[in-house]
Every structure is written in structure tokens, then in C-alpha cells.
PDBML (XML) file of the C-alpha atoms, coordinates in Angstrom:
<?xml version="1.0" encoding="UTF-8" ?>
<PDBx:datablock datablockName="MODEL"
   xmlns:PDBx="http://pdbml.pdb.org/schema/pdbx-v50.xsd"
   xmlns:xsi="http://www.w3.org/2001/XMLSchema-instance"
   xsi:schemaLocation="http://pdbml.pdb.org/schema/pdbx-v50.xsd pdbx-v50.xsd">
   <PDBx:atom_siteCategory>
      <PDBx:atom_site id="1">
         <PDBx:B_iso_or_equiv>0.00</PDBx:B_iso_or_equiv>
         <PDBx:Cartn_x>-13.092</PDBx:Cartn_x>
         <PDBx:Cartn_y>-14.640</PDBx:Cartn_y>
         <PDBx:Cartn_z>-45.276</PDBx:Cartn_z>
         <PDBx:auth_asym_id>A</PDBx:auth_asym_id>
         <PDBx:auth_atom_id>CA</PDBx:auth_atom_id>
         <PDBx:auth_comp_id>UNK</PDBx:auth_comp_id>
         <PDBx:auth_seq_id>1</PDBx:auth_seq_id>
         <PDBx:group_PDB>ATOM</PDBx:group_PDB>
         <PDBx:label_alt_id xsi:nil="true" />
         <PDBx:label_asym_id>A</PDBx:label_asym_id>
         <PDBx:label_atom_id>CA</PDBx:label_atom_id>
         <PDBx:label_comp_id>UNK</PDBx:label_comp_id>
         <PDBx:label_entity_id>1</PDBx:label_entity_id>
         <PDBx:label_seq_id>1</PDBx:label_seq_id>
         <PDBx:occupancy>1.00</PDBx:occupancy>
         <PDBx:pdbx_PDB_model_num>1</PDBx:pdbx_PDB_model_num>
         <PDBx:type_symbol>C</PDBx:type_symbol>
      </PDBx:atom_site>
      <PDBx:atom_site id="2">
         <PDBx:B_iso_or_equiv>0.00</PDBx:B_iso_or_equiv>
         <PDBx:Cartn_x>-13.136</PDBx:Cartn_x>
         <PDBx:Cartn_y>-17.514</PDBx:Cartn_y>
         <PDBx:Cartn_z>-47.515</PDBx:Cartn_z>
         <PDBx:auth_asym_id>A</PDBx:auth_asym_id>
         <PDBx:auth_atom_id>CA</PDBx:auth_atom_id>
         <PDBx:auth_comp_id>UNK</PDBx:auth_comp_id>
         <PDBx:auth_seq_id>2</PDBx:auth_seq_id>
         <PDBx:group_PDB>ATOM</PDBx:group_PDB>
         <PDBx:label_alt_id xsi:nil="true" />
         <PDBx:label_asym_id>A</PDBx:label_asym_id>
         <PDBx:label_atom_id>CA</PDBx:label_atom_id>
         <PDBx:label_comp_id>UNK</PDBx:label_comp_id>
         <PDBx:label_entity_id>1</PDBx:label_entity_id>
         <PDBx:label_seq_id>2</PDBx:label_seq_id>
         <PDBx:occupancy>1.00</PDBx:occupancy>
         <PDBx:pdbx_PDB_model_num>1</PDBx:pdbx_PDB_model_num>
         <PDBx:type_symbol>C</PDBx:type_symbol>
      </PDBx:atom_site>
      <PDBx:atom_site id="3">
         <PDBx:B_iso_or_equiv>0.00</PDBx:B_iso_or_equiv>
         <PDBx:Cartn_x>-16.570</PDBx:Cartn_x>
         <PDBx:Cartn_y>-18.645</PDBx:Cartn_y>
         <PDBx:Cartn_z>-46.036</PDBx:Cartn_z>
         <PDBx:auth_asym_id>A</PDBx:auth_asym_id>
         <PDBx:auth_atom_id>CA</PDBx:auth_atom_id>
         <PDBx:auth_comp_id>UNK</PDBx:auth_comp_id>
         <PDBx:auth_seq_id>3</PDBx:auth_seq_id>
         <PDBx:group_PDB>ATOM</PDBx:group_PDB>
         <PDBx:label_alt_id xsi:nil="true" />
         <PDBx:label_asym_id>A</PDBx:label_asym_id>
         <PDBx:label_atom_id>CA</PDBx:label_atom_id>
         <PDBx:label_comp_id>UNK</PDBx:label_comp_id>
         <PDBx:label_entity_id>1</PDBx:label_entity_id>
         <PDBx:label_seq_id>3</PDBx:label_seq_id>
         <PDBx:occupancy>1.00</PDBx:occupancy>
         <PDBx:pdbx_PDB_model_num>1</PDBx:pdbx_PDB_model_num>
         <PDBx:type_symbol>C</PDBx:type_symbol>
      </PDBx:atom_site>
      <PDBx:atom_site id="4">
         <PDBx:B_iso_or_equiv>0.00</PDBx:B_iso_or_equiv>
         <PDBx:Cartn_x>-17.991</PDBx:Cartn_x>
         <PDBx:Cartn_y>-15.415</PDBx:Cartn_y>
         <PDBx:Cartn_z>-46.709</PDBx:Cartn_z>
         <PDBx:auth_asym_id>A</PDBx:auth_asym_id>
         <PDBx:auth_atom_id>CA</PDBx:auth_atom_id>
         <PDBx:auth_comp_id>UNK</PDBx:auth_comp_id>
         <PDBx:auth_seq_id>4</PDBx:auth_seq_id>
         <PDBx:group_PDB>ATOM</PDBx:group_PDB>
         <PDBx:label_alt_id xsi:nil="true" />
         <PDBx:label_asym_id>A</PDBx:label_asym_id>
         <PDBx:label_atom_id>CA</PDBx:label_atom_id>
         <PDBx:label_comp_id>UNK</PDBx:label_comp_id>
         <PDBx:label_entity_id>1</PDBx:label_entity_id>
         <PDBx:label_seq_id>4</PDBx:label_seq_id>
         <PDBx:occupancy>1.00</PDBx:occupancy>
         <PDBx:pdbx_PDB_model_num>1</PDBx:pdbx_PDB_model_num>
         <PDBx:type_symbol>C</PDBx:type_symbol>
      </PDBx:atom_site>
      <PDBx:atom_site id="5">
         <PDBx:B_iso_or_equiv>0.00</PDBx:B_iso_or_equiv>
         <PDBx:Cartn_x>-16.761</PDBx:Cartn_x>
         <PDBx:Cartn_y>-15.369</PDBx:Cartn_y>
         <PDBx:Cartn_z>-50.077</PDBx:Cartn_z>
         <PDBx:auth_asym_id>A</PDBx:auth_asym_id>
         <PDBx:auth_atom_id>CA</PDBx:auth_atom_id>
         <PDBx:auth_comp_id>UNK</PDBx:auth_comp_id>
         <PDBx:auth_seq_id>5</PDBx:auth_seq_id>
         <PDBx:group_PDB>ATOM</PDBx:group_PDB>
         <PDBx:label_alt_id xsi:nil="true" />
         <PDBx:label_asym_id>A</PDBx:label_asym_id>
         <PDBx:label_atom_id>CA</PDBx:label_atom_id>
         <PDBx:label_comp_id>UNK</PDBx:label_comp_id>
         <PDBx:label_entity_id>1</PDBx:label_entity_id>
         <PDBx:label_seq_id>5</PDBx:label_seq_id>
         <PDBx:occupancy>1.00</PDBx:occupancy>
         <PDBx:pdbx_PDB_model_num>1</PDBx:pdbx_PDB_model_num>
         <PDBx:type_symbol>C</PDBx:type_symbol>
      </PDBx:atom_site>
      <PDBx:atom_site id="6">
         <PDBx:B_iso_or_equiv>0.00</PDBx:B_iso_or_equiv>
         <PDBx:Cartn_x>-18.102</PDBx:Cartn_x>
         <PDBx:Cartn_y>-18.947</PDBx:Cartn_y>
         <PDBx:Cartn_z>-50.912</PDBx:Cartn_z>
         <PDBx:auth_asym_id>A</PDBx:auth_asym_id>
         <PDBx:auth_atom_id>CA</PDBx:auth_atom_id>
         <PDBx:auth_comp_id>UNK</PDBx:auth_comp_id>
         <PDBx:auth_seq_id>6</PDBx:auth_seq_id>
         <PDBx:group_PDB>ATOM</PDBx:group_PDB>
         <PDBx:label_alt_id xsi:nil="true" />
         <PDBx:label_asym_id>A</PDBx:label_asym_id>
         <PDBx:label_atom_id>CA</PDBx:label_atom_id>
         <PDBx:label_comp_id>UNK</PDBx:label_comp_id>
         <PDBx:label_entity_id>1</PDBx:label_entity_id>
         <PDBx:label_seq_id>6</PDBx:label_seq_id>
         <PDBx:occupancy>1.00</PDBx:occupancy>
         <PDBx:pdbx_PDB_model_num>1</PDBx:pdbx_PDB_model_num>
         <PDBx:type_symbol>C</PDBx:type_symbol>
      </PDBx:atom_site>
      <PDBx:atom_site id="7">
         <PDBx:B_iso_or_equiv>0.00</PDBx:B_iso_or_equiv>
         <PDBx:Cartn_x>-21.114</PDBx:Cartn_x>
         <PDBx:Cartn_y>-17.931</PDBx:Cartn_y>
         <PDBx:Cartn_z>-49.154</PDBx:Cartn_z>
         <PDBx:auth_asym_id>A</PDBx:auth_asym_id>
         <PDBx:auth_atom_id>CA</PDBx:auth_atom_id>
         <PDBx:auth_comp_id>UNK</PDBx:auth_comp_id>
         <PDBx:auth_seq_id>7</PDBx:auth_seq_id>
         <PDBx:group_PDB>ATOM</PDBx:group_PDB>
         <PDBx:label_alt_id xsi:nil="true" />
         <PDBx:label_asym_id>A</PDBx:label_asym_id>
         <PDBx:label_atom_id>CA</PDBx:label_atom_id>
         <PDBx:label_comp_id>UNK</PDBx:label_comp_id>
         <PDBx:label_entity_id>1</PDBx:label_entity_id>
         <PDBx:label_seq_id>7</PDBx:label_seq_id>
         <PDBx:occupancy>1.00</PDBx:occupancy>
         <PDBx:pdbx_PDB_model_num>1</PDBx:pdbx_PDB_model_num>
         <PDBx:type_symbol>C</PDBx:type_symbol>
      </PDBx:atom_site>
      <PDBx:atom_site id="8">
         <PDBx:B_iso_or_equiv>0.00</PDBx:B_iso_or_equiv>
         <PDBx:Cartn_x>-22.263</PDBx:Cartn_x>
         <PDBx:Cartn_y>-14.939</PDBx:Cartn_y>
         <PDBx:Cartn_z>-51.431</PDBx:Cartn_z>
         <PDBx:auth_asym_id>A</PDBx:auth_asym_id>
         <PDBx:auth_atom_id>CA</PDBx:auth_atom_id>
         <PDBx:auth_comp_id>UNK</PDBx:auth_comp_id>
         <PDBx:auth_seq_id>8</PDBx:auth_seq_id>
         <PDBx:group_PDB>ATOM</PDBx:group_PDB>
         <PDBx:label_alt_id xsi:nil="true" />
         <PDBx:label_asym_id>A</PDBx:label_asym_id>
         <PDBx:label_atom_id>CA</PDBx:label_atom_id>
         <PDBx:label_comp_id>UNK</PDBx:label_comp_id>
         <PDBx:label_entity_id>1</PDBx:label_entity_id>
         <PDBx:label_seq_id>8</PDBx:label_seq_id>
         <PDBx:occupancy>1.00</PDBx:occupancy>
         <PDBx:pdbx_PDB_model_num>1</PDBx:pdbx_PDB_model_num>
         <PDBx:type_symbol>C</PDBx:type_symbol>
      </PDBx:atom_site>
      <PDBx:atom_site id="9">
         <PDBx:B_iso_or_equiv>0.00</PDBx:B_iso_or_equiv>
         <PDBx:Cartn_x>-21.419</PDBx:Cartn_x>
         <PDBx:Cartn_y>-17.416</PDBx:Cartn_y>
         <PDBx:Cartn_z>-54.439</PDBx:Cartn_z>
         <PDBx:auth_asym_id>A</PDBx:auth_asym_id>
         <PDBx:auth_atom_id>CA</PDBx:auth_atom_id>
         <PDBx:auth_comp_id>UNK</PDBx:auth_comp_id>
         <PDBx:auth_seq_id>9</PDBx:auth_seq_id>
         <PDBx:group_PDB>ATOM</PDBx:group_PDB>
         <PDBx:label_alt_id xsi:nil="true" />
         <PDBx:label_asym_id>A</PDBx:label_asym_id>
         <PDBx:label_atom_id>CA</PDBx:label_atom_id>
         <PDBx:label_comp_id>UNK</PDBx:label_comp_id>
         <PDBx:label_entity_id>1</PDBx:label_entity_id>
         <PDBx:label_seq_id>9</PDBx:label_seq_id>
         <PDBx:occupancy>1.00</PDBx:occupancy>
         <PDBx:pdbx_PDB_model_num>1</PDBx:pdbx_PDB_model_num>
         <PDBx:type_symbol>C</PDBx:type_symbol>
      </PDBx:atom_site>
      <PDBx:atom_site id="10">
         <PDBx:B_iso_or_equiv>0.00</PDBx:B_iso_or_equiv>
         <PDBx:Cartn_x>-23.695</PDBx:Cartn_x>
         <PDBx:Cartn_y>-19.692</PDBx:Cartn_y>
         <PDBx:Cartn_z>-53.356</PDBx:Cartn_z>
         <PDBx:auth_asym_id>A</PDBx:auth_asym_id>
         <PDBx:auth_atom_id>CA</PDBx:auth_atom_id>
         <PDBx:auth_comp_id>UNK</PDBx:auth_comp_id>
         <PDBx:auth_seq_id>10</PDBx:auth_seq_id>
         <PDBx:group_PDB>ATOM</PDBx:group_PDB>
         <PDBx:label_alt_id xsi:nil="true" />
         <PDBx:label_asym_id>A</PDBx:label_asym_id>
         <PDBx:label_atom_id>CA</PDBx:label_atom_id>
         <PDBx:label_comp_id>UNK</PDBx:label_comp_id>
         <PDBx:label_entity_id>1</PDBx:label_entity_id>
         <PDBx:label_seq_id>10</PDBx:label_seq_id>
         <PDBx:occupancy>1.00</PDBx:occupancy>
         <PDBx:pdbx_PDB_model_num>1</PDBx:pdbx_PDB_model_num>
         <PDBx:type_symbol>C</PDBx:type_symbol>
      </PDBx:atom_site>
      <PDBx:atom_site id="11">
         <PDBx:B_iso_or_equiv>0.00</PDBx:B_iso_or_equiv>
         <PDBx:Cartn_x>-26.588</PDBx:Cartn_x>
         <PDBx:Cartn_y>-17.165</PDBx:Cartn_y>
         <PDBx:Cartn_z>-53.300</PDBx:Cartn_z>
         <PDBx:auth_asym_id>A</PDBx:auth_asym_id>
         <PDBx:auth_atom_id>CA</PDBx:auth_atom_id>
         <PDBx:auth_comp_id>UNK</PDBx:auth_comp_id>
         <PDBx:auth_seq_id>11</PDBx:auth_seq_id>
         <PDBx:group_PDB>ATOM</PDBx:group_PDB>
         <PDBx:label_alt_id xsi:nil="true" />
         <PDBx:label_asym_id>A</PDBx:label_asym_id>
         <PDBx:label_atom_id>CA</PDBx:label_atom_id>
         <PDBx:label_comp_id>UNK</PDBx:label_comp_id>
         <PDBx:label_entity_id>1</PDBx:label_entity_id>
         <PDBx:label_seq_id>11</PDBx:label_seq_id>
         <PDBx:occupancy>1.00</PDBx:occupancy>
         <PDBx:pdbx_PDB_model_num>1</PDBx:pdbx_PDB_model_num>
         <PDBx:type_symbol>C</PDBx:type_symbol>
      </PDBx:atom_site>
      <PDBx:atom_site id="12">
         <PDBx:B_iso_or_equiv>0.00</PDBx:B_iso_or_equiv>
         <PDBx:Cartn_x>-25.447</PDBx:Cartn_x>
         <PDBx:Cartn_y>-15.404</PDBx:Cartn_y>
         <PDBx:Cartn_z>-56.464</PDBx:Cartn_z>
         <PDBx:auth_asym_id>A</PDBx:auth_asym_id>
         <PDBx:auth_atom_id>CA</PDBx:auth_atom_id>
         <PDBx:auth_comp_id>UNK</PDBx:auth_comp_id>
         <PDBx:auth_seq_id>12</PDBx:auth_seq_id>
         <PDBx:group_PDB>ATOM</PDBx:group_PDB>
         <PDBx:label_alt_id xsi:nil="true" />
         <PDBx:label_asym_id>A</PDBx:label_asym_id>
         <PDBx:label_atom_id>CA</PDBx:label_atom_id>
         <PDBx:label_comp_id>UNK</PDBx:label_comp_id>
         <PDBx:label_entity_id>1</PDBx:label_entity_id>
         <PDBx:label_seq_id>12</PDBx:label_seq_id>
         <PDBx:occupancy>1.00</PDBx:occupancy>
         <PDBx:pdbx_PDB_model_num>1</PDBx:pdbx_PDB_model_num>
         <PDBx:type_symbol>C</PDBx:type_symbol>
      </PDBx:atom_site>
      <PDBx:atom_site id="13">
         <PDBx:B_iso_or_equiv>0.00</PDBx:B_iso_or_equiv>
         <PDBx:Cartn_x>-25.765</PDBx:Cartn_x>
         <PDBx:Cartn_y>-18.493</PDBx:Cartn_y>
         <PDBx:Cartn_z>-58.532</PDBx:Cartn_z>
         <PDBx:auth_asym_id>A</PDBx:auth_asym_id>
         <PDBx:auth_atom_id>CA</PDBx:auth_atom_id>
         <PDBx:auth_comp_id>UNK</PDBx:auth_comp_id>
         <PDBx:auth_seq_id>13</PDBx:auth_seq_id>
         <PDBx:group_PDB>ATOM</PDBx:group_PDB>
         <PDBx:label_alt_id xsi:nil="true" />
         <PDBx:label_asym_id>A</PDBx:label_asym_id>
         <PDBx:label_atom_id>CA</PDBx:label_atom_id>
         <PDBx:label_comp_id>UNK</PDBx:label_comp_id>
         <PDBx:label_entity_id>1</PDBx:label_entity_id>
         <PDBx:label_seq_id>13</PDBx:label_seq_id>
         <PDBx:occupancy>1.00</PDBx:occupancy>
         <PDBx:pdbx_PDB_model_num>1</PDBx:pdbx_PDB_model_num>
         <PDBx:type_symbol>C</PDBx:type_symbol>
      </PDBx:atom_site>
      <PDBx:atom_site id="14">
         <PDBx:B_iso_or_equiv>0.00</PDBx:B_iso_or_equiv>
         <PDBx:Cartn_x>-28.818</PDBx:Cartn_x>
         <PDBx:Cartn_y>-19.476</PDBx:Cartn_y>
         <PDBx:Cartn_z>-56.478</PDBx:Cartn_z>
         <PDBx:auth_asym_id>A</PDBx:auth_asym_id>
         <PDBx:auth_atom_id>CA</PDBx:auth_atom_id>
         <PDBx:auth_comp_id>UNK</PDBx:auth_comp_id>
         <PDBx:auth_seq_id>14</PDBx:auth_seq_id>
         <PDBx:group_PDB>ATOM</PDBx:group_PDB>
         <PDBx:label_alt_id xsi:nil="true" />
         <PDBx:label_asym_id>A</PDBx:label_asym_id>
         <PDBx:label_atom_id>CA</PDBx:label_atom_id>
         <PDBx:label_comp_id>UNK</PDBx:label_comp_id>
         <PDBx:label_entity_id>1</PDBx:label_entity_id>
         <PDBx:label_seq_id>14</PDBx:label_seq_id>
         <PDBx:occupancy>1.00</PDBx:occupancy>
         <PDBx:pdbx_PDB_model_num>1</PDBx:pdbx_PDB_model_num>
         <PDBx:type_symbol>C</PDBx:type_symbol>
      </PDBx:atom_site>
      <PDBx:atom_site id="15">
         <PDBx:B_iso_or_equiv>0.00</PDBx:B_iso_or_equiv>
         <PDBx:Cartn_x>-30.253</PDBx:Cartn_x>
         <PDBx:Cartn_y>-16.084</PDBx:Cartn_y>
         <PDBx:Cartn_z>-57.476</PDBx:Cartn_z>
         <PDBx:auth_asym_id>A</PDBx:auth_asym_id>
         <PDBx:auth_atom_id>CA</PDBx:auth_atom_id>
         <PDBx:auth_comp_id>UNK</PDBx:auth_comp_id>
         <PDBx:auth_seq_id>15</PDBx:auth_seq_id>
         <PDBx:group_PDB>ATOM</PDBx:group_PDB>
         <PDBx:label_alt_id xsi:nil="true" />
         <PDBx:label_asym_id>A</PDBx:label_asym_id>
         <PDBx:label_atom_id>CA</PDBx:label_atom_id>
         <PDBx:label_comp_id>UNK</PDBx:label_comp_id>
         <PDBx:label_entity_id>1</PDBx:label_entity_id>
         <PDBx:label_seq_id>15</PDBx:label_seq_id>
         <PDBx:occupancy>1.00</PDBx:occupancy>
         <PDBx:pdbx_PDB_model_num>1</PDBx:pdbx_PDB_model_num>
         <PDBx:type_symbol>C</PDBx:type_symbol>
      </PDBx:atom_site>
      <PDBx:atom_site id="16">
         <PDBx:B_iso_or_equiv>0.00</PDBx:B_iso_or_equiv>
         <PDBx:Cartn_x>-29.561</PDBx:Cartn_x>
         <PDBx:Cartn_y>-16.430</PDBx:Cartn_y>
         <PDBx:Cartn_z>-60.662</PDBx:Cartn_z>
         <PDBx:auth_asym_id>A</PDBx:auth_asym_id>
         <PDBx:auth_atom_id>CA</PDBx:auth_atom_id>
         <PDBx:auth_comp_id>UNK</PDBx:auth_comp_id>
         <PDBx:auth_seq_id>16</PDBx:auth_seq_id>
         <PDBx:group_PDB>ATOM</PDBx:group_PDB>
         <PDBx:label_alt_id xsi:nil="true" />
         <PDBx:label_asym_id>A</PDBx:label_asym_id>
         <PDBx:label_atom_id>CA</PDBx:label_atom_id>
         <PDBx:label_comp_id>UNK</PDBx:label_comp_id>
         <PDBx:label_entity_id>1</PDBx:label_entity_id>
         <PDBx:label_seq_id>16</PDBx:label_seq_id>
         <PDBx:occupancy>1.00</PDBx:occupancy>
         <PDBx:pdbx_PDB_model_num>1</PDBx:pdbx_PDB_model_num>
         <PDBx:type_symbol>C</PDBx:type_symbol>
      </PDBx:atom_site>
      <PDBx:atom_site id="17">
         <PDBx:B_iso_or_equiv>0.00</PDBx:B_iso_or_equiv>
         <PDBx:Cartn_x>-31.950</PDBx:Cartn_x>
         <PDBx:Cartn_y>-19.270</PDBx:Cartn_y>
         <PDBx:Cartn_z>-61.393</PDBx:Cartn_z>
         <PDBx:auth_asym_id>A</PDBx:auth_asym_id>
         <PDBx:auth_atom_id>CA</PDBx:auth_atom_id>
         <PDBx:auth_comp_id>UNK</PDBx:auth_comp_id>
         <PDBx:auth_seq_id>17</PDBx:auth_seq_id>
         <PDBx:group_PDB>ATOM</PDBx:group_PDB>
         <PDBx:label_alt_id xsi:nil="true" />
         <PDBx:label_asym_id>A</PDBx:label_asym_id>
         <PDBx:label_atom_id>CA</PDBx:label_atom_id>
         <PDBx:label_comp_id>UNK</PDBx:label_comp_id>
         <PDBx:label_entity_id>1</PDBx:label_entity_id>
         <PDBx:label_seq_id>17</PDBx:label_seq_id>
         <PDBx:occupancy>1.00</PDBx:occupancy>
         <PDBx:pdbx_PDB_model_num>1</PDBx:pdbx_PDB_model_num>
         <PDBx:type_symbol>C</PDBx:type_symbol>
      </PDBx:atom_site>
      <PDBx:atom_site id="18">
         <PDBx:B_iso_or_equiv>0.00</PDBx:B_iso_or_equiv>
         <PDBx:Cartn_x>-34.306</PDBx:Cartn_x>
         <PDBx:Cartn_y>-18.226</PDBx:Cartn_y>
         <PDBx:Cartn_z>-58.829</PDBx:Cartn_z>
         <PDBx:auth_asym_id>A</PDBx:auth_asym_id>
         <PDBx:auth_atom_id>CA</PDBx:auth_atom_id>
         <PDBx:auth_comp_id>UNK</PDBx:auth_comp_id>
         <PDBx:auth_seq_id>18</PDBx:auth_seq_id>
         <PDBx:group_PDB>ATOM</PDBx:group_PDB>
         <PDBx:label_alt_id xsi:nil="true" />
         <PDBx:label_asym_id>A</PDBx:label_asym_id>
         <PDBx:label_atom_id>CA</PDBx:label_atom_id>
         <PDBx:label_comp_id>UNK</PDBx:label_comp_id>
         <PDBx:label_entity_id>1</PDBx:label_entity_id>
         <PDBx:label_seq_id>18</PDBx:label_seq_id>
         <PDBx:occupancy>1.00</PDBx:occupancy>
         <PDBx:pdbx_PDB_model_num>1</PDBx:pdbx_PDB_model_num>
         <PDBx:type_symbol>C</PDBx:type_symbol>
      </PDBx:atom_site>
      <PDBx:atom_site id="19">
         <PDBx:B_iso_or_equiv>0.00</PDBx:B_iso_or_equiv>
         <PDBx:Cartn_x>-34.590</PDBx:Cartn_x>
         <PDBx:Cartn_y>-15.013</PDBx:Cartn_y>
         <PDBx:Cartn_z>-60.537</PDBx:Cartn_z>
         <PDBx:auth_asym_id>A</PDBx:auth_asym_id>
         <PDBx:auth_atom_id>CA</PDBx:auth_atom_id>
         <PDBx:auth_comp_id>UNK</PDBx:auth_comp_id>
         <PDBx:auth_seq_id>19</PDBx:auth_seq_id>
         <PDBx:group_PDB>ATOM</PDBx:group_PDB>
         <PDBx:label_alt_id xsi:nil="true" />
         <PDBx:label_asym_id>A</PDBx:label_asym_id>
         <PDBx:label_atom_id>CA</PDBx:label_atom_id>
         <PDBx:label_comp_id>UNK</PDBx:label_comp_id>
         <PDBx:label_entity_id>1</PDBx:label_entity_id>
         <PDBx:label_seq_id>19</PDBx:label_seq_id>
         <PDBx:occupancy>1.00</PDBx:occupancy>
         <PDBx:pdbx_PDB_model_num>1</PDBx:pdbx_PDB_model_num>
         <PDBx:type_symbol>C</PDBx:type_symbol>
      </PDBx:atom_site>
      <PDBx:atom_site id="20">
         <PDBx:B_iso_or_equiv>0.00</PDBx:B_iso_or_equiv>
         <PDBx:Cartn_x>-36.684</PDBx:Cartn_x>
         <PDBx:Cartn_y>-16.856</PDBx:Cartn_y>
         <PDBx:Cartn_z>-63.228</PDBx:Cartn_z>
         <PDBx:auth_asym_id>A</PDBx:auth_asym_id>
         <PDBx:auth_atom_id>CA</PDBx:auth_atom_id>
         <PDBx:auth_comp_id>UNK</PDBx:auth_comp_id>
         <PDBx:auth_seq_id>20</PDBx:auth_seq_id>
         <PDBx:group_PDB>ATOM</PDBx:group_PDB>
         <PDBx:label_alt_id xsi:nil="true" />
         <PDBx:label_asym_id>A</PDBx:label_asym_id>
         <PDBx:label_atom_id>CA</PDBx:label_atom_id>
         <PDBx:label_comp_id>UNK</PDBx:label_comp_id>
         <PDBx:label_entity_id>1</PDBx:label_entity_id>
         <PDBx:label_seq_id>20</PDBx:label_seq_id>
         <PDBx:occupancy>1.00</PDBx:occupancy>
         <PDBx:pdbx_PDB_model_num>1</PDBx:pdbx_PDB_model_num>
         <PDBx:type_symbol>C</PDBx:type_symbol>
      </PDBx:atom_site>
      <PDBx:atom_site id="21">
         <PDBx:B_iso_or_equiv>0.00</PDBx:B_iso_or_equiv>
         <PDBx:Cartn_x>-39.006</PDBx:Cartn_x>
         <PDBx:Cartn_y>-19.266</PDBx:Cartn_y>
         <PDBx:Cartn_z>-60.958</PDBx:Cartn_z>
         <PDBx:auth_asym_id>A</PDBx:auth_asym_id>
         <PDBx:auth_atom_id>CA</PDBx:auth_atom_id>
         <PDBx:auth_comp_id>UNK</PDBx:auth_comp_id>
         <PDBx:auth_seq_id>21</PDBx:auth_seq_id>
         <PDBx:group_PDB>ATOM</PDBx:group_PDB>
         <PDBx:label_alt_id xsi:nil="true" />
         <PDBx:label_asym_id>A</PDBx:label_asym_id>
         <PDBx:label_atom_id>CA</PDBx:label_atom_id>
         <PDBx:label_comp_id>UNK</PDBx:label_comp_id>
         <PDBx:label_entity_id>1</PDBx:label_entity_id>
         <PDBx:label_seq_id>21</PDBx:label_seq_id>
         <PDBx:occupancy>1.00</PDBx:occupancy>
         <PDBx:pdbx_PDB_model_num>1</PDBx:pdbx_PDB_model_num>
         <PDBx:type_symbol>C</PDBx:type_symbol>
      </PDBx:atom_site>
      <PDBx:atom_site id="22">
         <PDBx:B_iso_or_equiv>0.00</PDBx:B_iso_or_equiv>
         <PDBx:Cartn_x>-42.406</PDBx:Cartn_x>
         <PDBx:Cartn_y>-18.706</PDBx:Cartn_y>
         <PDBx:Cartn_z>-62.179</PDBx:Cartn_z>
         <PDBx:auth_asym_id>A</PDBx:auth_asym_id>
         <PDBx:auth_atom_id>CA</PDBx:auth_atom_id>
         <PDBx:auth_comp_id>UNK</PDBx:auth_comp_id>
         <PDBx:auth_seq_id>22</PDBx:auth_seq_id>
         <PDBx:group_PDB>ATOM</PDBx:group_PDB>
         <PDBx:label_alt_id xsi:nil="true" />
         <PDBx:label_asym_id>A</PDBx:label_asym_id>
         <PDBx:label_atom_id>CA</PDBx:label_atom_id>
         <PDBx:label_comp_id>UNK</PDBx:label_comp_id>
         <PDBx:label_entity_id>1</PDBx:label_entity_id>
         <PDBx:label_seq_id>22</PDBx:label_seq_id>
         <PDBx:occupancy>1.00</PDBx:occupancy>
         <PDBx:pdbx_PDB_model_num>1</PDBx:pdbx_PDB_model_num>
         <PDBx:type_symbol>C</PDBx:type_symbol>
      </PDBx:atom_site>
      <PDBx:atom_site id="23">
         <PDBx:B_iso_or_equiv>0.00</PDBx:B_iso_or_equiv>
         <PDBx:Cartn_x>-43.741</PDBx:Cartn_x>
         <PDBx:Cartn_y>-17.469</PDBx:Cartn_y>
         <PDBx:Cartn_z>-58.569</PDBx:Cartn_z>
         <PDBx:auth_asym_id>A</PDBx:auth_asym_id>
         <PDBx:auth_atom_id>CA</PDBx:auth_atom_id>
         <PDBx:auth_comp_id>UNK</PDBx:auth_comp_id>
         <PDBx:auth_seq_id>23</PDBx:auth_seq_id>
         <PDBx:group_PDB>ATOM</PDBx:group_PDB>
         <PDBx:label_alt_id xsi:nil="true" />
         <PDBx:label_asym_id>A</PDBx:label_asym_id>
         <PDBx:label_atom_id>CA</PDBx:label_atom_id>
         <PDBx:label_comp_id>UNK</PDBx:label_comp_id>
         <PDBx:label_entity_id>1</PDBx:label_entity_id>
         <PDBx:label_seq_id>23</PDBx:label_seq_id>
         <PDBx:occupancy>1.00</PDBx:occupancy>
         <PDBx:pdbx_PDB_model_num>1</PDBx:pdbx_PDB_model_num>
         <PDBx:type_symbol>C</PDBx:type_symbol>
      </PDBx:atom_site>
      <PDBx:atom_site id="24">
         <PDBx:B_iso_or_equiv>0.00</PDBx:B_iso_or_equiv>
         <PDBx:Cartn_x>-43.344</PDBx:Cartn_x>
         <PDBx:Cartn_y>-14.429</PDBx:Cartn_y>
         <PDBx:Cartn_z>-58.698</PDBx:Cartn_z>
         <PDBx:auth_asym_id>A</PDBx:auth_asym_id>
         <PDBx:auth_atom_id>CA</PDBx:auth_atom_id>
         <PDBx:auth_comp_id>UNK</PDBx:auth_comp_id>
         <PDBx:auth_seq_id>24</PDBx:auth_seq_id>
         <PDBx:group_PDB>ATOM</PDBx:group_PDB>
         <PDBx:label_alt_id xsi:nil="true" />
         <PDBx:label_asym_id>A</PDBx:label_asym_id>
         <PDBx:label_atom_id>CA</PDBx:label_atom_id>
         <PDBx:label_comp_id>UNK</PDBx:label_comp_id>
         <PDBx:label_entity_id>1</PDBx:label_entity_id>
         <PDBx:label_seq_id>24</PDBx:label_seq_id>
         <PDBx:occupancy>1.00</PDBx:occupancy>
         <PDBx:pdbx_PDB_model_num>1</PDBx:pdbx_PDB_model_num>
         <PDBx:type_symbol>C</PDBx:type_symbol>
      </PDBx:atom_site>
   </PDBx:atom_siteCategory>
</PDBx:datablock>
């Protein structure tokens, strides 16, 4: 469980700068 958890951190904080990359 504690892998999954860490593991949808990682992509939410990835997301949240990729979210702004400027491709579209």
C-alpha cells in the first residue's frame, strides 16, 4: 500500500508541473 500511495504522489506532483509544459 505504501508503494501505491508514494506512487500516485509522484505523478500528482509530476502532473502538476507538467500541466503547464508548453506542448500542449
Amino acid at each position: 500500500a505504501a508503494i501505491a500511495v508514494e506512487t500516485a504522489r509522484l505523478w500528482t506532483f509530476g502532473a502538476a508541473q507538467a500541466a503547464h509544459l508548453e506542448d500542449a
